[in-house]
Protein backbone atom coordinates (compact mmCIF):
# COMPACT_ATOMS: atom_id res chain seq x y z
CA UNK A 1 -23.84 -12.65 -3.36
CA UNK A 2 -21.58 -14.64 -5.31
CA UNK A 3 -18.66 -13.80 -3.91
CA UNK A 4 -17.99 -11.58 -0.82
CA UNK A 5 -14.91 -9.31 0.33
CA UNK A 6 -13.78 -12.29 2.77
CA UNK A 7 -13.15 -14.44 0.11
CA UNK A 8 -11.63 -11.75 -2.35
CA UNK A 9 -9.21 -11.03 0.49
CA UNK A 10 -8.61 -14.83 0.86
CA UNK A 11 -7.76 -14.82 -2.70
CA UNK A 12 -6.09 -11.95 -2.59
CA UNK A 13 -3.47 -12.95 0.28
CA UNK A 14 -3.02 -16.29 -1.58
CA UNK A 15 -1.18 -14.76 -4.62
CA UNK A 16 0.92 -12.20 -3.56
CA UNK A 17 3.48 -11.62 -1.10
CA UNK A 18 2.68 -10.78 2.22
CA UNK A 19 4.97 -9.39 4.87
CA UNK A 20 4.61 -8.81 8.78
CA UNK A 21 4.82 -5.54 10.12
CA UNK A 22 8.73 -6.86 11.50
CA UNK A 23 10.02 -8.17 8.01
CA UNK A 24 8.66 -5.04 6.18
CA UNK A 25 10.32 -3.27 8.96
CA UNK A 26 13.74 -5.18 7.70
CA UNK A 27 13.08 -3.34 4.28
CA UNK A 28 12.41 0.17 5.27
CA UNK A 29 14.92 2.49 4.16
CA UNK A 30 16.31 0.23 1.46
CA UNK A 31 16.36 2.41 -1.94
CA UNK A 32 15.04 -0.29 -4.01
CA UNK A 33 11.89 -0.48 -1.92
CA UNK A 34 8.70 2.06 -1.84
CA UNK A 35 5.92 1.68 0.33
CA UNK A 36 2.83 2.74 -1.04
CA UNK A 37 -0.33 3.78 1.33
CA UNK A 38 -3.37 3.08 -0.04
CA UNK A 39 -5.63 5.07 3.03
CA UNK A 40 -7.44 7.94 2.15
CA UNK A 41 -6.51 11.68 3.09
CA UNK A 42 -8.53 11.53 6.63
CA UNK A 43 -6.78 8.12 7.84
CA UNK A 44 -3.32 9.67 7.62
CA UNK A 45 -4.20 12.53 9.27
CA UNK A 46 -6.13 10.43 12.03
CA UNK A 47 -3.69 7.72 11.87
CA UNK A 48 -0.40 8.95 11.12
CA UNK A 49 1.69 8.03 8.34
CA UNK A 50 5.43 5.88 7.25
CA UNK A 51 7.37 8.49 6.57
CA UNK A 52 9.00 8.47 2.82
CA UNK A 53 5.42 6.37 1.91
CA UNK A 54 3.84 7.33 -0.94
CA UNK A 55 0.23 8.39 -0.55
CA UNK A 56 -1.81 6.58 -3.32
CA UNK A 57 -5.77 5.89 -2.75
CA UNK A 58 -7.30 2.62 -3.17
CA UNK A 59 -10.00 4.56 -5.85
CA UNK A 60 -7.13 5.75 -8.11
CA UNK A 61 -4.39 2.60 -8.17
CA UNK A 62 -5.66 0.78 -11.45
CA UNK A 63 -4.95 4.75 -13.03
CA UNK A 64 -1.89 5.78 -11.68
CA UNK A 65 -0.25 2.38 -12.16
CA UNK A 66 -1.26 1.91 -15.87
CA UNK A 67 1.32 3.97 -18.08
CA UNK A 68 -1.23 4.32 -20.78
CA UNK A 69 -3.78 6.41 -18.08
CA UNK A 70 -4.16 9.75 -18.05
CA UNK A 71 -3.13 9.67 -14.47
CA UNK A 72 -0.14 7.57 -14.56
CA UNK A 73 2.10 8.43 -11.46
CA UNK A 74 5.88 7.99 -12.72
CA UNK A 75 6.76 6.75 -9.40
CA UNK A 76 4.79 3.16 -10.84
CA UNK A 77 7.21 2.87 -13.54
CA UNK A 78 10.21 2.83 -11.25
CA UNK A 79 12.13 -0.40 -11.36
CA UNK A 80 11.36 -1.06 -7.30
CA UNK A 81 9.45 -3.10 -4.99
CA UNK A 82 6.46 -1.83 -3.98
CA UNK A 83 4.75 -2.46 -0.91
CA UNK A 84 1.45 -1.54 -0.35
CA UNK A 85 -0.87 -1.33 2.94
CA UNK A 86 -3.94 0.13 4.57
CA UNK A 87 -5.11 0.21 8.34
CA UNK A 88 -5.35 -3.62 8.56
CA UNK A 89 -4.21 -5.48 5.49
CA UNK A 90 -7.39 -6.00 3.50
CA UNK A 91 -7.12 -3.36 1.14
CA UNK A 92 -3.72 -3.48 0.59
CA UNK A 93 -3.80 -7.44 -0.36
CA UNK A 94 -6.99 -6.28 -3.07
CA UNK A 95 -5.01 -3.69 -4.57
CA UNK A 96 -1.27 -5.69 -4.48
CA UNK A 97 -3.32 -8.68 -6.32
CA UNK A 98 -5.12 -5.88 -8.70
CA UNK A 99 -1.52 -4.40 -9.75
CA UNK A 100 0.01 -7.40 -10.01
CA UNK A 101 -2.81 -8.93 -12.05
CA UNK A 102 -1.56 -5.64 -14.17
CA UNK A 103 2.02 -6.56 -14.49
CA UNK A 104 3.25 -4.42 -12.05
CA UNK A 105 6.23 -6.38 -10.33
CA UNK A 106 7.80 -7.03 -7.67
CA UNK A 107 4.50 -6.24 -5.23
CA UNK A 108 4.03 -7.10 -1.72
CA UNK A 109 1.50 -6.21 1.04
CA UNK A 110 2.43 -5.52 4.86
CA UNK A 111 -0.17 -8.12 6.76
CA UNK A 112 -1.83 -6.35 9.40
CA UNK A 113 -1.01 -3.01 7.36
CA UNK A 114 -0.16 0.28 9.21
CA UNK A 115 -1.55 -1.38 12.63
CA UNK A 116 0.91 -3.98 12.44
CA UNK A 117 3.42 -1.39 11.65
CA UNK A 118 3.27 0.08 14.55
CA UNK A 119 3.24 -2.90 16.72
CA UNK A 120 6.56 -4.04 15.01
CA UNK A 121 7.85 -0.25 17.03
CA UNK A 122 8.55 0.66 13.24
CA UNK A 123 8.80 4.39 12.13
CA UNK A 124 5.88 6.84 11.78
CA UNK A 125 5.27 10.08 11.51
CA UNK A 126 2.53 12.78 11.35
CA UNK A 127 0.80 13.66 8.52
CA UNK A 128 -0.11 17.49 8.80
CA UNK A 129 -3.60 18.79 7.76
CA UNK A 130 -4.02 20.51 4.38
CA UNK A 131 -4.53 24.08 5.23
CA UNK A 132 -7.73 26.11 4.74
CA UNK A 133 -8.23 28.00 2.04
C-alpha cells in the first residue's frame, strides 16, 4: 500500500481547519455557520445527532457539493461556514480536505467529531427512526 488512511488523515488535518469539540461549541447557533454530519443513517439513530446539523453522507459529498451534479444540495452553495464531522474526526478531516480541494470555502472539521461534542457538554438531540412502511 502506497499510502494508507493514517496518513490521508494526517494530510488531511494538516490543511484544513480543525476545531475542538469547545471552540465549535463557541460557533453553534451562529447563522453564518452550518454543521454538516457526514455519519450514515444508523449512526444518528445509534448515536444521536446536533440538532439544526445537516445530514450529508460521506458517499454522496463530492455530488451534493458540486453545483454542476445532478445531486447538488443548495444548502452547499450558501455563502456559510461549514463544519463537518463524523464519530471521531477522521472522516470529517477526508471529506473537509475533499471539498475544499473543490473550492468549497470557508470549511472546518470538529477534531474528535460528534464524541468530542459531547464531551465539550454541547447540544444533542435524538434522531428518530424512519418509520416502516
Amino acid at each position: 500500500m502506497k499510502k494508507g488512511y493514517r496518513a490521508l488523515v494526517d494530510e488531511a488535518m494538516a490543511e484544513v481547519k480543525t476545531y475542538t469539540g469547545a471552540e465549535a461549541q463557541q460557533k453553534y447557533g451562529d447563522p453564518k455557520v452550518l454543521f454538516v454530519d457526514v455519519r450514515d443513517g444508523r449512526e444518528l439513530e445509534r448515536e444521536g445527532i446536533i440538532p439544526g446539523a445537516f445530514s450529508a453522507p460521506r458517499g454522496m459529498i463530492e455530488f451534493w457539493v458540486d453545483p454542476d451534479s445532478p445531486y447538488f444540495k443548495p444548502v452547499f452553495g450558501e455563502a456559510r461556514e461549514f463544519i463537518f464531522f463524523c464519530a471521531a474526526g477522521w472522516r470529517s478531516a477526508l471529506t473537509a480536505k475533499t471539498v475544499q480541494d473543490m473550492g468549497l470555502a470557508p470549511v472546518a472539521h470538529i477534531e474528535g467529531g460528534f464524541s468530542a461534542w459531547k464531551a465539550a457538554g454541547a447540544p444533542t438531540g435524538v434522531k428518530e427512526p424512519k418509520p416502516k412502511a
